[in-house]
PDB file of N, CA and C in Angstrom:
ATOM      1  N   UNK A   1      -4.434  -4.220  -4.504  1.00  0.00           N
ATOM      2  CA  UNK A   1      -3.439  -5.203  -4.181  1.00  0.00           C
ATOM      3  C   UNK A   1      -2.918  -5.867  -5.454  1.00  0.00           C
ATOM      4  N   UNK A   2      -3.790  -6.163  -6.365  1.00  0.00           N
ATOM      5  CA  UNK A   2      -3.172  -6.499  -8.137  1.00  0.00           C
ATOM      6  C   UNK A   2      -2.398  -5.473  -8.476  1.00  0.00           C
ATOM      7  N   UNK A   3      -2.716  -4.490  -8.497  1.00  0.00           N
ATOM      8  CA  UNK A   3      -1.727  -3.580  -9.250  1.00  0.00           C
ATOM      9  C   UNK A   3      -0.354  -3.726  -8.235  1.00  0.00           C
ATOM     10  N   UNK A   4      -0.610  -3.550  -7.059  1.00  0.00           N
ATOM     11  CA  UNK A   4       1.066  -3.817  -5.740  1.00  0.00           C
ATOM     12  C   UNK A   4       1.334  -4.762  -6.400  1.00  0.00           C
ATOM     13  N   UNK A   5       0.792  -6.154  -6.658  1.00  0.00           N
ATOM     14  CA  UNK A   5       1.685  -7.202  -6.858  1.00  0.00           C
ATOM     15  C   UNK A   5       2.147  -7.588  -8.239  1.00  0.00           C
ATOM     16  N   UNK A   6       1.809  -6.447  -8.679  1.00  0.00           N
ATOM     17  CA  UNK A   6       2.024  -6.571 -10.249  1.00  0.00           C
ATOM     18  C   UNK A   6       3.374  -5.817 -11.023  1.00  0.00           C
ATOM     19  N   UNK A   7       3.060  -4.414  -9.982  1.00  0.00           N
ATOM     20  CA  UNK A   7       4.557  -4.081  -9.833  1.00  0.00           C
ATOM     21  C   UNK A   7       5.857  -4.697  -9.081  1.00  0.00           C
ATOM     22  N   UNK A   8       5.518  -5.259  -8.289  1.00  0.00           N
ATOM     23  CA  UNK A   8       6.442  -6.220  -7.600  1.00  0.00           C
ATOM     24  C   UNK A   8       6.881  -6.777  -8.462  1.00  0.00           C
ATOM     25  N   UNK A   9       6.496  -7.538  -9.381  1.00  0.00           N
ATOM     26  CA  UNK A   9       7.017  -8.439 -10.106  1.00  0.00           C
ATOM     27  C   UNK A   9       7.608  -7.787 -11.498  1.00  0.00           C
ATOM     28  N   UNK A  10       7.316  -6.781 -12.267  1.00  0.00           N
ATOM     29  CA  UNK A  10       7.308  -6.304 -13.078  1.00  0.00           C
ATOM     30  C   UNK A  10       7.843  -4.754 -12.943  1.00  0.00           C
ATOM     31  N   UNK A  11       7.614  -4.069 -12.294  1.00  0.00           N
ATOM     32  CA  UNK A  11       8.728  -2.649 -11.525  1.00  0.00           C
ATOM     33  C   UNK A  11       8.055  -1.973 -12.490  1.00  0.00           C
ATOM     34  N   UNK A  12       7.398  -1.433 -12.907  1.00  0.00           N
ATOM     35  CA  UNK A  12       6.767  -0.810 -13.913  1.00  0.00           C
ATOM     36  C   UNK A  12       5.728   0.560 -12.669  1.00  0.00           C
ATOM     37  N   UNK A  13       6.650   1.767 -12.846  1.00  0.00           N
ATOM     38  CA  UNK A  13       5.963   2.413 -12.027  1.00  0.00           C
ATOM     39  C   UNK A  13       4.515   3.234 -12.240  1.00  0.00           C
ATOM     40  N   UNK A  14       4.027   2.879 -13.136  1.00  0.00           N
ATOM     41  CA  UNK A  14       2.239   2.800 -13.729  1.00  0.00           C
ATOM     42  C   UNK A  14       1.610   2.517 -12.558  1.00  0.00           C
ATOM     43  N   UNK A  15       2.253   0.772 -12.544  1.00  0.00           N
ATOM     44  CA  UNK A  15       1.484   0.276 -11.550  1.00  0.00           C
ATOM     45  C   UNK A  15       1.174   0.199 -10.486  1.00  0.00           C
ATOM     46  N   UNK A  16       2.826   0.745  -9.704  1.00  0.00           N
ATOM     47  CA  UNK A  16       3.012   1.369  -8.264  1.00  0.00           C
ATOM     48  C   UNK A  16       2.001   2.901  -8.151  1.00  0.00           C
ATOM     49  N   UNK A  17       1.332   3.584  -8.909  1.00  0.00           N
ATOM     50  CA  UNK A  17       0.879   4.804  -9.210  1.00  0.00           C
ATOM     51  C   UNK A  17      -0.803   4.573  -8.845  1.00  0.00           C
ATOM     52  N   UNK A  18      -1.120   3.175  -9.695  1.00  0.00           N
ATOM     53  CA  UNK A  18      -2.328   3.178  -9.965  1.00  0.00           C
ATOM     54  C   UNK A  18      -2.503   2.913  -8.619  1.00  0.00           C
ATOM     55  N   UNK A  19      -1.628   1.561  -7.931  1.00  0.00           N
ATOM     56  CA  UNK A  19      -2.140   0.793  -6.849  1.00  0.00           C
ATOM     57  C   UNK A  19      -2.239   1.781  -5.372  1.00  0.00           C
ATOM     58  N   UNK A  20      -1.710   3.369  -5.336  1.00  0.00           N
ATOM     59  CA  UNK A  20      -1.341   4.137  -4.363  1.00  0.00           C
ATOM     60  C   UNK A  20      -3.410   4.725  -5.072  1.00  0.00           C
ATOM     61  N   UNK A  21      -3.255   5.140  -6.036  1.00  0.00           N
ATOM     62  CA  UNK A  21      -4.553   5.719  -6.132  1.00  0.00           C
ATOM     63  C   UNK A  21      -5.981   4.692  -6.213  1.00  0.00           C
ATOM     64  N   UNK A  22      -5.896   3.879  -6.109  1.00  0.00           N
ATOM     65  CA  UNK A  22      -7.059   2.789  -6.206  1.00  0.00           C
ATOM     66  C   UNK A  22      -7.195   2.669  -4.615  1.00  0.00           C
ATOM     67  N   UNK A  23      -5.556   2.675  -3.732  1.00  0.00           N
ATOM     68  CA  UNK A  23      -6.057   2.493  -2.623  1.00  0.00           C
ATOM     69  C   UNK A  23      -6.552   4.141  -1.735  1.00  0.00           C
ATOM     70  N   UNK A  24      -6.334   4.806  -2.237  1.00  0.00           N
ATOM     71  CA  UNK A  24      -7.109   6.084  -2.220  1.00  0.00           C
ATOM     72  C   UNK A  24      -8.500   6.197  -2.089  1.00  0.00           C
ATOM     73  N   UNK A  25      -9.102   5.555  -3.148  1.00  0.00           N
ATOM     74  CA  UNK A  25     -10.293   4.943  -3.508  1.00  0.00           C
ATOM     75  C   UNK A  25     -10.451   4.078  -2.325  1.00  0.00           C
ATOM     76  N   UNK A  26      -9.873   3.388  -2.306  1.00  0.00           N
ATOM     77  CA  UNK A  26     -10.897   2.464  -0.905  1.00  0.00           C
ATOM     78  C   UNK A  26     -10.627   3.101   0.348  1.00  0.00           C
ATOM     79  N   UNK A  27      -9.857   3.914   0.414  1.00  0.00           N
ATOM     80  CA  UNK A  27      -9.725   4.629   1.689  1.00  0.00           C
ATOM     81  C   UNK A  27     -11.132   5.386   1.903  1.00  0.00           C
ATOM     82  N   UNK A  28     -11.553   6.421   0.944  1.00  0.00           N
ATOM     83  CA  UNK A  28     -12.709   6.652   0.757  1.00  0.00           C
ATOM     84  C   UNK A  28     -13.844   6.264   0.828  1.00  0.00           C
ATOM     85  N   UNK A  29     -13.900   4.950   0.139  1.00  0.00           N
ATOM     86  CA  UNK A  29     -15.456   4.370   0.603  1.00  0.00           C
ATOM     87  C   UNK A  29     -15.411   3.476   1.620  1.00  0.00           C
ATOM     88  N   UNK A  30     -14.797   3.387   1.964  1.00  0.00           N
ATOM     89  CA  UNK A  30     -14.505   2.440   3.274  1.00  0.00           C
ATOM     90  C   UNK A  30     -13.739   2.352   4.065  1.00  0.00           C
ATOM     91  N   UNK A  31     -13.514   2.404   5.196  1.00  0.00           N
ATOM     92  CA  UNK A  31     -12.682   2.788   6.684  1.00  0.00           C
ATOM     93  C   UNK A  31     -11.745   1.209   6.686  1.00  0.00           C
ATOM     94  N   UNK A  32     -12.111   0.467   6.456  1.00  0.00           N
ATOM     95  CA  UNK A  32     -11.864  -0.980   6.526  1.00  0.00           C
ATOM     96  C   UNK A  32     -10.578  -1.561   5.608  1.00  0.00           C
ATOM     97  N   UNK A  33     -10.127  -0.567   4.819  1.00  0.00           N
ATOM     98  CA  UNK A  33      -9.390  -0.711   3.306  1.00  0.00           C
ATOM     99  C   UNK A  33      -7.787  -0.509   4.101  1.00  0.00           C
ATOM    100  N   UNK A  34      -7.738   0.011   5.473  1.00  0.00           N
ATOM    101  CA  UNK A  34      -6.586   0.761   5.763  1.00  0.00           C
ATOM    102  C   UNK A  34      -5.559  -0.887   6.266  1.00  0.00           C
ATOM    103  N   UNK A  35      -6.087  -2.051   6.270  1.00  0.00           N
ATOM    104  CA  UNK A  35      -5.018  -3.236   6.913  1.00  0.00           C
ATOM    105  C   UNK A  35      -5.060  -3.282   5.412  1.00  0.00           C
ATOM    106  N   UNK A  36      -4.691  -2.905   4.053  1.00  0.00           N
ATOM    107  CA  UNK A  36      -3.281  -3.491   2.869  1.00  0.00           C
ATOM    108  C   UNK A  36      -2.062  -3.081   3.525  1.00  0.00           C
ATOM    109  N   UNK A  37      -2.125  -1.824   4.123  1.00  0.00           N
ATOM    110  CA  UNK A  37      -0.656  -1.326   4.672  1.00  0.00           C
ATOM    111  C   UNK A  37      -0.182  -2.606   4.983  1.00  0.00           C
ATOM    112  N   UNK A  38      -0.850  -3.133   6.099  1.00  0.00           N
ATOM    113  CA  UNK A  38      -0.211  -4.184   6.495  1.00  0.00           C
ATOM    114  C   UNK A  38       0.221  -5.218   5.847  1.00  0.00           C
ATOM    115  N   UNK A  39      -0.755  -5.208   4.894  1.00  0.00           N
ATOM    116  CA  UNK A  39      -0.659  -6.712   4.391  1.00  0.00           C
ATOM    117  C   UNK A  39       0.200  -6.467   2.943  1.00  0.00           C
ATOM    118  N   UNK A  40       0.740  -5.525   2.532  1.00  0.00           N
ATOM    119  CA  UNK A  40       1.385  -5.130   1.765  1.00  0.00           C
ATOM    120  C   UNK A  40       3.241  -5.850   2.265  1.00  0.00           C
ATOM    121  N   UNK A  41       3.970  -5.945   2.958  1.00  0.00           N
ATOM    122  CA  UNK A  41       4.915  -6.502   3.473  1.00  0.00           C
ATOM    123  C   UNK A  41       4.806  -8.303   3.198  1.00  0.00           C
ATOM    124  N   UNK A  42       3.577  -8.338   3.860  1.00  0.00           N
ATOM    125  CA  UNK A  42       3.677  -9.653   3.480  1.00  0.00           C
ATOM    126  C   UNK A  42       3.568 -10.458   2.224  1.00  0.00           C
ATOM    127  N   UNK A  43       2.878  -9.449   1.121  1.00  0.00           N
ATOM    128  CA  UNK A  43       3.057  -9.608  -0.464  1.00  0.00           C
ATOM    129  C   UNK A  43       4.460 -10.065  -0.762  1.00  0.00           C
ATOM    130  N   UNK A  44       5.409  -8.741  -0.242  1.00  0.00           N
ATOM    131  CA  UNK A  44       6.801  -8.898  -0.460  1.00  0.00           C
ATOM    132  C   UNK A  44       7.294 -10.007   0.317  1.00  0.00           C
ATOM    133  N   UNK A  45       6.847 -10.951   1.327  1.00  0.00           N
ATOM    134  CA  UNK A  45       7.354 -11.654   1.815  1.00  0.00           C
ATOM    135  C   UNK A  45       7.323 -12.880   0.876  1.00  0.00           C
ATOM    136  N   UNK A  46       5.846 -13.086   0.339  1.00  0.00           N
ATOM    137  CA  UNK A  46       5.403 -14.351  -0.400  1.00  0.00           C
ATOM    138  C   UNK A  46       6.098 -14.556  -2.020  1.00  0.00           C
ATOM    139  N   UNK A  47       6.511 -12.556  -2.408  1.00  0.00           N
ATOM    140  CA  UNK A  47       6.803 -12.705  -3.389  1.00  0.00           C
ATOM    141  C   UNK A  47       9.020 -13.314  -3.382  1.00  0.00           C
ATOM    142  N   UNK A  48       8.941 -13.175  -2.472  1.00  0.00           N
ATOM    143  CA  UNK A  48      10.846 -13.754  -2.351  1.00  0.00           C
ATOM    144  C   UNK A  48      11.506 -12.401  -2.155  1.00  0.00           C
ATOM    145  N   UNK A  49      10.731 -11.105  -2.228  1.00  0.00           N
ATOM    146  CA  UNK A  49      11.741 -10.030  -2.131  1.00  0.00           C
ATOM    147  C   UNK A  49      12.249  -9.662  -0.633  1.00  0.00           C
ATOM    148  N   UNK A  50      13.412  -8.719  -0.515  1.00  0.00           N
ATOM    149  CA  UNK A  50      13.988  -8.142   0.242  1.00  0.00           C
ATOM    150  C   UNK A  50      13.176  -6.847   0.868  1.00  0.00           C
ATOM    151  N   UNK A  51      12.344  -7.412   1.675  1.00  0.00           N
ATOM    152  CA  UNK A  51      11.330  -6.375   2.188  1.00  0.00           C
ATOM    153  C   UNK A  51      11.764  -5.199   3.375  1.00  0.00           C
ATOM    154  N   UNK A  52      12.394  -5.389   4.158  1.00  0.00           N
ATOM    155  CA  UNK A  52      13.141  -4.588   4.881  1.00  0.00           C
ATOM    156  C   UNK A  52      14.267  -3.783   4.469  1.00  0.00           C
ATOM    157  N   UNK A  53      14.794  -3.779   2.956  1.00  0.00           N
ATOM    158  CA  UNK A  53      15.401  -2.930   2.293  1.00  0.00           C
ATOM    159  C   UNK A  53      14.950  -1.460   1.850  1.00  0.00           C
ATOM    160  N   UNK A  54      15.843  -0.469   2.328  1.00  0.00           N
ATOM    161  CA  UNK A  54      15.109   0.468   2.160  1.00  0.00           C
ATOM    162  C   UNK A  54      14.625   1.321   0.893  1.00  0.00           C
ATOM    163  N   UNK A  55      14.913   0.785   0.133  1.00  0.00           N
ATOM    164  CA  UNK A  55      14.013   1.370  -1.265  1.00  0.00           C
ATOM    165  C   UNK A  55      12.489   0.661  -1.098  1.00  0.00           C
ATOM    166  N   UNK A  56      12.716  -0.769  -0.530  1.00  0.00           N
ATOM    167  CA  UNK A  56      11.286  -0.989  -0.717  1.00  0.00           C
ATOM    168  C   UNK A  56      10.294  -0.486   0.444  1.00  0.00           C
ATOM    169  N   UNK A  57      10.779  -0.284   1.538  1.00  0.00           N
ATOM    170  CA  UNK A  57      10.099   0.271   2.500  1.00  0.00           C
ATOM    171  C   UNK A  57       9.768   1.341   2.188  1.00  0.00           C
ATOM    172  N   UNK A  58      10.202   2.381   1.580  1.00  0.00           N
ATOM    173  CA  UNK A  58      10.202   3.628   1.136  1.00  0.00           C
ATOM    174  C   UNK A  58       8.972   3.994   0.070  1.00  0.00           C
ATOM    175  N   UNK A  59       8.469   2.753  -1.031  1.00  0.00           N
ATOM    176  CA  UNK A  59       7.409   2.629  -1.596  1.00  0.00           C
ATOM    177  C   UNK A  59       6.501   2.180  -0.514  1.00  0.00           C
ATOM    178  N   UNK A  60       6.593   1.782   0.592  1.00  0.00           N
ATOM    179  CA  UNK A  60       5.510   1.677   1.121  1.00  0.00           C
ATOM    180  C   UNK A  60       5.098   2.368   2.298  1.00  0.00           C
ATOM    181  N   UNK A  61       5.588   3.725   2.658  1.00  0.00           N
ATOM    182  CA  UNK A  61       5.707   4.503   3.577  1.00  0.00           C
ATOM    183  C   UNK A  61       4.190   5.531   3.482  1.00  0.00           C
ATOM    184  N   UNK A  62       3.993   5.409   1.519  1.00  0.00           N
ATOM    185  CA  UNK A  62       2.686   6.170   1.081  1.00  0.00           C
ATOM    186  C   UNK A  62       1.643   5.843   1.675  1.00  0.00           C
ATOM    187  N   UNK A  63       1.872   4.457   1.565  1.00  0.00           N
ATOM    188  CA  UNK A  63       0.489   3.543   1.933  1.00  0.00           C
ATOM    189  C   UNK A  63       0.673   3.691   3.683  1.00  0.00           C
ATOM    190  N   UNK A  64       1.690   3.904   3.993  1.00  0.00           N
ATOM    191  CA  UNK A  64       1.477   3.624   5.462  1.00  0.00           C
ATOM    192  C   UNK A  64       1.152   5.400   6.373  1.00  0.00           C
ATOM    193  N   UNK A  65       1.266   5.958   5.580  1.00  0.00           N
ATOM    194  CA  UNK A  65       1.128   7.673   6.273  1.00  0.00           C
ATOM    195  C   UNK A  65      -0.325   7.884   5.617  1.00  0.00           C
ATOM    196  N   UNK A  66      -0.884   7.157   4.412  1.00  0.00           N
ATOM    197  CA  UNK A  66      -2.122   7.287   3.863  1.00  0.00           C
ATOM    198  C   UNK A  66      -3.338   6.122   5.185  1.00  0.00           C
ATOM    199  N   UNK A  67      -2.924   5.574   5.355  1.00  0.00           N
ATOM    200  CA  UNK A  67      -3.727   5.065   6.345  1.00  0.00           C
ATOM    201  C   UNK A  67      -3.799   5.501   7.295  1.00  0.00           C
ATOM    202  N   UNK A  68      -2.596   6.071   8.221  1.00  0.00           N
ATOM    203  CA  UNK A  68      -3.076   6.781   9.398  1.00  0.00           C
ATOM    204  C   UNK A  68      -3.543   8.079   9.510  1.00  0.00           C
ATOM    205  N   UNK A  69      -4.008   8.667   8.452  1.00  0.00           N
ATOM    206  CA  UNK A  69      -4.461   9.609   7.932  1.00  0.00           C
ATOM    207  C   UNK A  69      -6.136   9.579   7.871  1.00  0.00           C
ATOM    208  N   UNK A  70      -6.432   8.675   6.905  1.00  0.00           N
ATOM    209  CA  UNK A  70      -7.650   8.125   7.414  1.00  0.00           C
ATOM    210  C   UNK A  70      -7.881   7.908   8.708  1.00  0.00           C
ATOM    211  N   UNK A  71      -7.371   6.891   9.373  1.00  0.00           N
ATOM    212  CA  UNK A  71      -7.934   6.523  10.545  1.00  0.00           C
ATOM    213  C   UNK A  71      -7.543   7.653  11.157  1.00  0.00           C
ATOM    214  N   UNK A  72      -6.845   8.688  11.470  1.00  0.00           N
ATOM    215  CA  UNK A  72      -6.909   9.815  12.196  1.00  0.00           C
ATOM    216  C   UNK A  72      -8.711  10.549  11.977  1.00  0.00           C
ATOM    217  N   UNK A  73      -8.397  10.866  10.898  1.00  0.00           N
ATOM    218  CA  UNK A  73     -10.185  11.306  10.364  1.00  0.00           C
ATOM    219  C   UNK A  73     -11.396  10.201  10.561  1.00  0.00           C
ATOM    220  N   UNK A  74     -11.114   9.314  10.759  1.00  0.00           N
ATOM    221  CA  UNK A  74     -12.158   8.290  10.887  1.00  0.00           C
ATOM    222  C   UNK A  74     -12.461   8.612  12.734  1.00  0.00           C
ATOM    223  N   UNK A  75     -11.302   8.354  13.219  1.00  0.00           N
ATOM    224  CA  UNK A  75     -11.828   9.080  14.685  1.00  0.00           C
ATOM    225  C   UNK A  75     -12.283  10.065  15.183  1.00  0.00           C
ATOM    226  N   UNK A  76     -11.725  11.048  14.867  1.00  0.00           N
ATOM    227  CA  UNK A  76     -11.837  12.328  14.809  1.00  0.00           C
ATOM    228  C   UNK A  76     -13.535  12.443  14.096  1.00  0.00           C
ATOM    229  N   UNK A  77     -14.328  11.697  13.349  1.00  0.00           N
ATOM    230  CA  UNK A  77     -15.386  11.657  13.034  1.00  0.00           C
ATOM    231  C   UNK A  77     -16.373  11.239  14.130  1.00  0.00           C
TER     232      UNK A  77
END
């Protein structure tokens, strides 16, 4: 979520990179990691941006097809 809100503020796509693979990482060790999707919107809400615009929805479509992905496999377990 530091690295999301870090690019938010700063657009530096490092950080949009790292924060897709860190949450990779918690997808992995933990089933529980999959509500940032959610809570990723509301970053953009707190941060003043235009969250329903579609470039930014579009960065967050990773995070949102990466979670139900997991939780598909988490059931399926």
């Amino acid at each position: 979520m530091i690295f999301y809100s870090d690019y938010c503020s700063g657009k530096e796509k490092r950080d949009y990179l790292l924060s897709v693979v860190f949450f990779i990482f918690s997808l992995l060790s933990k089933g529980q990691a999959v509500i940032l999707a959610a809570i990723l919107p509301l970053i953009d809400l707190v941060s003043v941006r235009k969250w329903l615009s579609g470039k930014i929805l579009s960065k967050k479509i990773h995070f949102f097809v990466l979670s139900l992905v997991f939780e598909w496999i988490a059931f399926r377990a």
